[in-house]
Protein backbone atom coordinates (compact mmCIF):
# COMPACT_ATOMS: atom_id res chain seq x y z
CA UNK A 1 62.43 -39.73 10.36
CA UNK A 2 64.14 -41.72 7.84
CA UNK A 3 61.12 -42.47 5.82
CA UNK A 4 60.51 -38.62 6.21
CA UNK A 5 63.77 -38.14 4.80
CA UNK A 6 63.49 -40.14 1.77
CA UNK A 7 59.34 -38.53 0.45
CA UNK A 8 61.10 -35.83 0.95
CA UNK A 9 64.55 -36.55 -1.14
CA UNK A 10 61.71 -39.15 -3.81
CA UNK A 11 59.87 -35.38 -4.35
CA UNK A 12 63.04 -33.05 -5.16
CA UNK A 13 64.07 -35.67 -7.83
CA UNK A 14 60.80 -35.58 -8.96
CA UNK A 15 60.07 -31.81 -8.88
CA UNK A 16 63.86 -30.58 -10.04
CA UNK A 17 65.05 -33.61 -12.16
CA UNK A 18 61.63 -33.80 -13.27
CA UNK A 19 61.70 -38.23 -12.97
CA UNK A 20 58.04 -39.07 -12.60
CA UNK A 21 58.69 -43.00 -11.03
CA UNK A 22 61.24 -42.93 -8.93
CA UNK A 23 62.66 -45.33 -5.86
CA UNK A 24 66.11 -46.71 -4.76
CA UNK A 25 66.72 -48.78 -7.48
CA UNK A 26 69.50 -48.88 -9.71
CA UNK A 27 67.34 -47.54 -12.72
CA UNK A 28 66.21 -44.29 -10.50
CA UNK A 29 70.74 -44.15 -9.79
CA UNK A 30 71.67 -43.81 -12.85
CA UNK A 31 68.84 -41.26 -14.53
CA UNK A 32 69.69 -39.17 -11.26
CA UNK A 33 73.38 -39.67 -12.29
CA UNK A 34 72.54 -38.73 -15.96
CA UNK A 35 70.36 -35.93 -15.36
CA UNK A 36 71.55 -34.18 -11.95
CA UNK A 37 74.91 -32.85 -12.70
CA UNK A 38 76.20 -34.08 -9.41
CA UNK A 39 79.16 -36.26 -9.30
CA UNK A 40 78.35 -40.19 -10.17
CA UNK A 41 80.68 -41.14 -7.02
CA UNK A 42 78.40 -39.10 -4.80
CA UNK A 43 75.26 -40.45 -6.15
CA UNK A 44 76.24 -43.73 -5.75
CA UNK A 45 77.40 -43.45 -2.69
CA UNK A 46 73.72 -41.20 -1.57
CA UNK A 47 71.93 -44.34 -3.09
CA UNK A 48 73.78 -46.87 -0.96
CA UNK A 49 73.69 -44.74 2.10
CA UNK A 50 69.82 -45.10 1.63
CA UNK A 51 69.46 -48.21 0.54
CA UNK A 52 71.72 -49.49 3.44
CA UNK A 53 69.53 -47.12 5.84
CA UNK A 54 66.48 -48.81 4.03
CA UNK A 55 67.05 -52.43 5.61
CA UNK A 56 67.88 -51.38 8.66
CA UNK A 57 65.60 -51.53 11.58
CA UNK A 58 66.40 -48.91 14.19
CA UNK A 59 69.20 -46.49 12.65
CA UNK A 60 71.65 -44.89 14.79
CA UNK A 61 71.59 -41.36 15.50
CA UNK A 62 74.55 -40.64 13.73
CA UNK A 63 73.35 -43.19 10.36
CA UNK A 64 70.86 -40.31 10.23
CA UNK A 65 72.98 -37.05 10.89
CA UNK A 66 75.69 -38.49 7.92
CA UNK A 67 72.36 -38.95 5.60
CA UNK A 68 71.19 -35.33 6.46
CA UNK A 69 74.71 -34.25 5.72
CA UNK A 70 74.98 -36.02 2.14
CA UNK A 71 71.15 -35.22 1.31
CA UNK A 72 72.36 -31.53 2.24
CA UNK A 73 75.64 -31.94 -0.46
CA UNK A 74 73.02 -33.69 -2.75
CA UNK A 75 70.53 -30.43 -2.75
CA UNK A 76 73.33 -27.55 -3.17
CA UNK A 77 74.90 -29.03 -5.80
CA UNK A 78 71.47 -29.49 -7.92
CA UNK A 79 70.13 -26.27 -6.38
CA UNK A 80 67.46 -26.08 -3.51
């Protein structure tokens, strides 16, 4: 579900941001930061979420519903 998640969140910066390479680096951050319109705190703070998410084996339930919730934020503010 997670990886499911992040295609999915990889191909809206790529189709509405129009970033052809992106990933969870810090490089990917800050274009999104730069060309997104969202607030840098809650970028940052999307990008750790799914970095930390990233490394971690078996995510709780709730880990997930919080990402939902913040990808959700993520999408209205930069327009579904």
């Amino acid at each position: 579900l997670l990886r499911r998640k992040q295609r999915y969140f990889f191909d809206r910066l790529r189709t509405r941001l129009a970033l052809s390479e992106v990933d969870l680096s810090e490089d990917t951050e800050a274009r999104v930061i730069k060309r997104s319109g969202v607030p840098e705190a809650q970028v940052r703070a999307l990008f750790t979420r799914l970095r930390r998410l990233h490394r971690t084996r078996m995510p709780e339930s709730r880990d997930l519903i919080e990402l939902d919730q913040a990808l959700d934020r993520f999408y209205d503010e930069v327009g579904r």
